[in-house]
N, C-alpha and C. Protein backbone atom coordinates (compact mmCIF):
# COMPACT_ATOMS: atom_id res chain seq x y z
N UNK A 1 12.01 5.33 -22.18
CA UNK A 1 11.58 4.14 -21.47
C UNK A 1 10.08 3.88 -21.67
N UNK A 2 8.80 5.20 -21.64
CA UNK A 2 7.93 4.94 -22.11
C UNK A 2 7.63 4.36 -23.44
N UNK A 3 8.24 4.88 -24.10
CA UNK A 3 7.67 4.28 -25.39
C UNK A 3 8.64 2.08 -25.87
N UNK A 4 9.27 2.08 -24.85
CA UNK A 4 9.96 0.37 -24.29
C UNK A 4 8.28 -0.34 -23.71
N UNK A 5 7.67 0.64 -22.89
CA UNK A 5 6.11 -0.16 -22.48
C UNK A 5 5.18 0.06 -23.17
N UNK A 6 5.09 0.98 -24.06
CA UNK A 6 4.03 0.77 -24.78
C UNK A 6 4.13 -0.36 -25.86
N UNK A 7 5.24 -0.60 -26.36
CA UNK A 7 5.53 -1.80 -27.24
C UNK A 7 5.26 -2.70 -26.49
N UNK A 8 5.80 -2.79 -25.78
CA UNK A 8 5.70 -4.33 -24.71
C UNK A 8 4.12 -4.32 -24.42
N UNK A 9 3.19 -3.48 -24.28
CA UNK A 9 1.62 -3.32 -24.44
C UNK A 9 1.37 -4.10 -25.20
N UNK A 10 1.97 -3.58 -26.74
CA UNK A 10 0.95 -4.16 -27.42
C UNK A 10 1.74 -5.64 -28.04
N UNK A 11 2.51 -5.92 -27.79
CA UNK A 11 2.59 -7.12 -27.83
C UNK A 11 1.73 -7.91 -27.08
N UNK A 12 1.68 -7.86 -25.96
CA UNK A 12 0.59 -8.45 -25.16
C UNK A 12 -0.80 -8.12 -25.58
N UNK A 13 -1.12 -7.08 -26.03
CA UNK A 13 -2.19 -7.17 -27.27
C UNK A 13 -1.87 -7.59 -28.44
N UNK A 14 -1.09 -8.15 -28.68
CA UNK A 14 -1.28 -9.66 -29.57
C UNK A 14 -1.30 -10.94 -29.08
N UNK A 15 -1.12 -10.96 -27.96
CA UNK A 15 -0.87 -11.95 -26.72
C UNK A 15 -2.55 -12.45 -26.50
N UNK A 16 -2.94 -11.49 -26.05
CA UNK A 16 -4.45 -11.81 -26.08
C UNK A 16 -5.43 -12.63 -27.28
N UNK A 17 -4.69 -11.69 -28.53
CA UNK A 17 -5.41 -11.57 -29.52
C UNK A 17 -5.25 -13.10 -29.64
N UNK A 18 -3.79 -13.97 -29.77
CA UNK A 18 -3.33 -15.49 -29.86
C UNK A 18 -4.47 -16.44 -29.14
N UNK A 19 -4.03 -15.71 -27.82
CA UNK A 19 -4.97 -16.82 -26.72
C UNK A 19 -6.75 -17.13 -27.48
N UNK A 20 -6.87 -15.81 -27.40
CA UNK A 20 -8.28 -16.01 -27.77
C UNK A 20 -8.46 -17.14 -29.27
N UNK A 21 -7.65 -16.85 -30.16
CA UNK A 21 -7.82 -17.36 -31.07
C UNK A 21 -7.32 -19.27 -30.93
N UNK A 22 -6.40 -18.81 -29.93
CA UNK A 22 -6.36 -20.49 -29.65
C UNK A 22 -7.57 -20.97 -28.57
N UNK A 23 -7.70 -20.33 -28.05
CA UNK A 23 -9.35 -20.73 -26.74
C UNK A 23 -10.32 -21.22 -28.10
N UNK A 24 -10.28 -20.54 -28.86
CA UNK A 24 -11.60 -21.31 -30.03
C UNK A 24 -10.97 -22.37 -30.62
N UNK A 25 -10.72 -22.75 -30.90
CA UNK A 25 -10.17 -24.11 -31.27
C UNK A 25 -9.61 -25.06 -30.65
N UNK A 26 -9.50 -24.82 -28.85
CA UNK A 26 -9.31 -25.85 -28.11
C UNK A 26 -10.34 -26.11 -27.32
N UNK A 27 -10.30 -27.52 -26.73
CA UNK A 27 -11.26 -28.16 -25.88
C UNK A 27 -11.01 -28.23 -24.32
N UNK A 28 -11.62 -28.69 -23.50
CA UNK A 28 -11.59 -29.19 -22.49
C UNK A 28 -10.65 -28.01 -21.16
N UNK A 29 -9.71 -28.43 -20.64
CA UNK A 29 -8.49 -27.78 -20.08
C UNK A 29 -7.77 -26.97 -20.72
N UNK A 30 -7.27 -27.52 -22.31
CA UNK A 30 -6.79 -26.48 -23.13
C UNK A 30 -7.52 -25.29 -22.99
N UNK A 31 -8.90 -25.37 -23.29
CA UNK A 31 -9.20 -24.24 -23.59
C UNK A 31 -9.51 -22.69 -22.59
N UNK A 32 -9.63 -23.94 -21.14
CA UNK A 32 -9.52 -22.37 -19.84
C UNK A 32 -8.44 -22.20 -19.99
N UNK A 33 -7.01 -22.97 -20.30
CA UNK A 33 -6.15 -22.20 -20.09
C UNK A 33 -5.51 -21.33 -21.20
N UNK A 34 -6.05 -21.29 -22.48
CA UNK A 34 -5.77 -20.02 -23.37
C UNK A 34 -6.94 -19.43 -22.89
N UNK A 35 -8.13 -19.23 -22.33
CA UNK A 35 -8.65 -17.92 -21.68
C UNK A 35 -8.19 -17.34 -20.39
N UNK A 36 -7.05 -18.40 -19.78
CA UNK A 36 -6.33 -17.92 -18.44
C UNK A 36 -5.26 -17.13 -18.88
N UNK A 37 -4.77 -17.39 -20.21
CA UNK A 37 -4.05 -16.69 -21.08
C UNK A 37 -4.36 -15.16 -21.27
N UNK A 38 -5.27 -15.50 -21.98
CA UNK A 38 -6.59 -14.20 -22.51
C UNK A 38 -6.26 -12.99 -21.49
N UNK A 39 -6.67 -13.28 -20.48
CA UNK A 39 -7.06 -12.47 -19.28
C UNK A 39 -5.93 -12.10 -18.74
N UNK A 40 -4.71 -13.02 -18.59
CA UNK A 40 -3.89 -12.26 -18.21
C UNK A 40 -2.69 -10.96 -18.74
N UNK A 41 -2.77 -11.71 -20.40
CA UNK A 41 -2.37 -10.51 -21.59
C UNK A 41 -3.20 -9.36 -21.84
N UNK A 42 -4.74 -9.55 -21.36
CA UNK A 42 -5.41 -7.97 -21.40
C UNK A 42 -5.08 -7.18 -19.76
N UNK A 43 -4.87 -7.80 -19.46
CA UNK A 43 -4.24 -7.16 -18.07
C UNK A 43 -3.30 -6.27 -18.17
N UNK A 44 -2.14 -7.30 -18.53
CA UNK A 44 -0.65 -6.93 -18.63
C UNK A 44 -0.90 -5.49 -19.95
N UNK A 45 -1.16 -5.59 -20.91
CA UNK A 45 -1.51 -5.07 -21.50
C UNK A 45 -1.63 -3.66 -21.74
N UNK A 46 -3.37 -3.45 -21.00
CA UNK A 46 -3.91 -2.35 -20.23
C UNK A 46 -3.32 -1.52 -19.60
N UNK A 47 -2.75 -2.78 -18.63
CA UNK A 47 -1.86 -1.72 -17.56
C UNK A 47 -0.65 -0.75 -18.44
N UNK A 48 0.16 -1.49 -18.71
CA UNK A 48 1.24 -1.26 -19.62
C UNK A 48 1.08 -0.24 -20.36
N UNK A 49 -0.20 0.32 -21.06
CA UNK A 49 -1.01 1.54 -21.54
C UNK A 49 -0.82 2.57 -20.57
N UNK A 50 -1.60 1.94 -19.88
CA UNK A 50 -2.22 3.32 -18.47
C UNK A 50 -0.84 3.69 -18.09
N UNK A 51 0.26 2.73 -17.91
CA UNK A 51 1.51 3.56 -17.54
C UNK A 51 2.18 4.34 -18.44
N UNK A 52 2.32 3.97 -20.10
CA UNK A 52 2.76 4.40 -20.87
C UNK A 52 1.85 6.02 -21.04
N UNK A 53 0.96 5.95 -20.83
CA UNK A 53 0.18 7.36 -20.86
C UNK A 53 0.40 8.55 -20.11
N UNK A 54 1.42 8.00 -19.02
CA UNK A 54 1.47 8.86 -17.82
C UNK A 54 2.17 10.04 -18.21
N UNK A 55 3.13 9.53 -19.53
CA UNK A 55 4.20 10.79 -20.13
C UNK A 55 4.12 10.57 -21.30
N UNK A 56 3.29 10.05 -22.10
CA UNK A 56 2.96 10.30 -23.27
C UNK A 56 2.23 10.44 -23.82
N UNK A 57 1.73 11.22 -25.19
CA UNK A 57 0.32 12.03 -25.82
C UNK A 57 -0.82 10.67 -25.64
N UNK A 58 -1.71 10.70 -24.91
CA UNK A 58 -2.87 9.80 -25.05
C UNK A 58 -3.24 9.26 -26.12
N UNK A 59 -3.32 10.33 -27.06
CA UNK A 59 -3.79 9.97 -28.61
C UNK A 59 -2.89 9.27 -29.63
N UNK A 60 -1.50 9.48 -29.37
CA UNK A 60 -0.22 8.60 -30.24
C UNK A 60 -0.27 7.60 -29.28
N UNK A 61 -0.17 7.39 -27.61
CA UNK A 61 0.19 6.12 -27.55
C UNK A 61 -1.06 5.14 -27.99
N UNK A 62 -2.31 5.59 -27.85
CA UNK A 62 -3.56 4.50 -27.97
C UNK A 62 -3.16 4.13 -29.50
N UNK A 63 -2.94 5.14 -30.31
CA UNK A 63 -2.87 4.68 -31.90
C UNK A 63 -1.43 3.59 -32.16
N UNK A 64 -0.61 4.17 -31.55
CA UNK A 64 0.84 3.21 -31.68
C UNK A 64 0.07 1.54 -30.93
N UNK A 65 -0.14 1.76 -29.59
CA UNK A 65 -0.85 0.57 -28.98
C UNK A 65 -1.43 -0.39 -30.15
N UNK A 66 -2.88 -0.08 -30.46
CA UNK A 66 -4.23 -0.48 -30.97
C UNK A 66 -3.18 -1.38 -32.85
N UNK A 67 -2.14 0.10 -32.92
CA UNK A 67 -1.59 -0.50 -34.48
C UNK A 67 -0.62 -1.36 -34.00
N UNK A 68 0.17 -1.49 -33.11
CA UNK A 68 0.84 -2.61 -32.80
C UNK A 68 0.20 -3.85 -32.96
N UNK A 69 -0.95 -3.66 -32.13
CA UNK A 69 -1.76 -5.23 -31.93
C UNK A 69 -2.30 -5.39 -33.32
N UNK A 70 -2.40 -4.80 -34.41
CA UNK A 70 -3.09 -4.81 -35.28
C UNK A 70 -2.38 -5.35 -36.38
N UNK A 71 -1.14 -4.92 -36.15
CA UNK A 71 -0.42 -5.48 -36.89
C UNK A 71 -0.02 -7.19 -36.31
N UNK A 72 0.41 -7.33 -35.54
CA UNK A 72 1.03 -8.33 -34.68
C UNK A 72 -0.09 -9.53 -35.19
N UNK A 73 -1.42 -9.24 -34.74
CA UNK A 73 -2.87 -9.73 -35.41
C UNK A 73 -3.08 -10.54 -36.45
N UNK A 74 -2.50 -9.14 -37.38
CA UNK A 74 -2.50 -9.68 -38.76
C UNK A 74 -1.89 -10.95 -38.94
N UNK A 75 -0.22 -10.52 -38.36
CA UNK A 75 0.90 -11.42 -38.63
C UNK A 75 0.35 -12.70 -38.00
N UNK A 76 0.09 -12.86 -37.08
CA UNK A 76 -0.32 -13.84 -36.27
C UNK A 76 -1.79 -14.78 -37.01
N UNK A 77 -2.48 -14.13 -37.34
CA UNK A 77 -3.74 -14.33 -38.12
C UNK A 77 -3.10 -15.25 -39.16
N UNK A 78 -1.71 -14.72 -40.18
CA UNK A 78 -1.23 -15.21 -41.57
C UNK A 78 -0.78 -16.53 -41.30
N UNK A 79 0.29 -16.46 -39.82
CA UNK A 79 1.26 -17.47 -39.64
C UNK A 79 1.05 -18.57 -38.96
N UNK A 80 -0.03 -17.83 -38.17
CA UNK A 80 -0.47 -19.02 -37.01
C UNK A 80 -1.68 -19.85 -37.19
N UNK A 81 -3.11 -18.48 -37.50
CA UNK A 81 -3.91 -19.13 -38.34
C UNK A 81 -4.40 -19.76 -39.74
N UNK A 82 -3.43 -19.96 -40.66
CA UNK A 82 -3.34 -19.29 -41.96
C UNK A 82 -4.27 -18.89 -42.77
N UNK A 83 -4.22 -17.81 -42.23
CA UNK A 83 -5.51 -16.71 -42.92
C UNK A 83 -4.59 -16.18 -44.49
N UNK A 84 -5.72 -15.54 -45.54
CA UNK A 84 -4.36 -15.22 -46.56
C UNK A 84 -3.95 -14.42 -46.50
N UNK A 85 -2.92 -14.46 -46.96
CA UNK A 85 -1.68 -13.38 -47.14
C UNK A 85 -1.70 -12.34 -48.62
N UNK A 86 -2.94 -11.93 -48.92
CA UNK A 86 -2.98 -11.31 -50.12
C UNK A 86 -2.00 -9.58 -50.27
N UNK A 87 -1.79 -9.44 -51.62
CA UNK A 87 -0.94 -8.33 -51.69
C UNK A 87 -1.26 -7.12 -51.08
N UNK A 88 -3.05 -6.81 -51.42
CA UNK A 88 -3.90 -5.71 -50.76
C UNK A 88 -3.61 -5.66 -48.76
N UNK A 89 -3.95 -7.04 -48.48
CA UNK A 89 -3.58 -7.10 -47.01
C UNK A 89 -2.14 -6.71 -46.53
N UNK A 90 -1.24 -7.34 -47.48
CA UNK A 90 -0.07 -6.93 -46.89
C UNK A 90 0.46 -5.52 -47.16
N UNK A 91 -0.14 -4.97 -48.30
CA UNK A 91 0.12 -3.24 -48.52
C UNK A 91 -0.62 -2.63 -47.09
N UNK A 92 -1.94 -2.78 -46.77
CA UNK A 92 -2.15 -1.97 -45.99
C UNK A 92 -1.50 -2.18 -44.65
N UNK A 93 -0.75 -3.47 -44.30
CA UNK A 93 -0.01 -3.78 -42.95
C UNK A 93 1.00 -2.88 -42.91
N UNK A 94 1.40 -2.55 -44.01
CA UNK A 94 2.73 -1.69 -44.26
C UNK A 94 2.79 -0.51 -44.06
N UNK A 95 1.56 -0.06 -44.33
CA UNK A 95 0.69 1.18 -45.07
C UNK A 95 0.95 1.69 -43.19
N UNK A 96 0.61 0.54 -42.32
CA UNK A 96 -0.10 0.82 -40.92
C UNK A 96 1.61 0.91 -40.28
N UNK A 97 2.19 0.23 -39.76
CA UNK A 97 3.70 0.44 -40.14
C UNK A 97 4.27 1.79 -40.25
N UNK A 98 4.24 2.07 -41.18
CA UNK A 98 4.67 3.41 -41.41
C UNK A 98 3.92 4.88 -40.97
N UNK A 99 2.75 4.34 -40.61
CA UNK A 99 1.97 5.44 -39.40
C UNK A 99 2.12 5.01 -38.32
N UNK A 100 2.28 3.87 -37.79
CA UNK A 100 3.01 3.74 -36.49
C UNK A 100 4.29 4.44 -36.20
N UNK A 101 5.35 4.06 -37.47
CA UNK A 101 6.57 5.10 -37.04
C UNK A 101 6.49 6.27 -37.35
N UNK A 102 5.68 7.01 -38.35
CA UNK A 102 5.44 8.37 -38.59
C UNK A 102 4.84 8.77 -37.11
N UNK A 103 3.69 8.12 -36.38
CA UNK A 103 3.39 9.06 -34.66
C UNK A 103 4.40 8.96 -33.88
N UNK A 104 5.53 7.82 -34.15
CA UNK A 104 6.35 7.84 -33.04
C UNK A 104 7.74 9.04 -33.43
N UNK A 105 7.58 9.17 -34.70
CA UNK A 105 9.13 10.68 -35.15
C UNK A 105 8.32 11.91 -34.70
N UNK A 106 6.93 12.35 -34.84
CA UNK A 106 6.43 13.58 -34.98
C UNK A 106 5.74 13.59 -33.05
N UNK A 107 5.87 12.25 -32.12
CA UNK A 107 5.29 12.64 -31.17
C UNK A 107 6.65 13.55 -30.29
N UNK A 108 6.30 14.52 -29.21
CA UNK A 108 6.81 15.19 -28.55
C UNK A 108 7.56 14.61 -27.49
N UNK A 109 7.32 13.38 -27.49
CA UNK A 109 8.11 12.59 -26.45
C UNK A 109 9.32 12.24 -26.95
């Protein structure tokens, strides 16, 4: 079940990562409310960590966390912002991927 909230973490650390990126490019009302966004996905987030930590290695969940959002980021960065999608970028997304599931087979949980 822990490792069900730490995903759900870091989705919401991509949640953030969205808002923010939409808060810069909107105006007026739009834009408090992707930082009302912001704030409430680093919340949800955080928390979602701090609980996931309670029974699992500190050091795999922050890395599973941090690479979730990192990945999610990326994806989000390609699809939403269209940032490029070069081969080098997408090897190392993969690269990250597969050390996400390599801490989650070798953690003790």
């Amino acid at each position: 079940m822990n490792w069900i909230i730490l995903i759900l973490g870091g989705f919401f650390e991509v949640g953030f990562t969205l808002c923010l990126g939409k808060a810069k490019e909107a105006v007026g009302s739009a834009m408090y409310s992707w930082y009302a966004g912001f704030i409430a996905c680093l919340f949800i987030s955080m928390y979602l960590l701090l609980k996931a930590t309670q029974t699992l290695p500190l050091g795999t969940a922050y890395a599973v966390w941090t690479g979730i959002g990192a990945v999610g980021t990326v994806l989000i960065g390609i699809f939403v912002f269209k940032e490029p999608a070069t081969f080098l970028r997408l090897f190392f997304i993969a690269t990250l991927i597969g050390s996400i599931i390599g801490l989650k087979m070798v953690s003790s949980h």
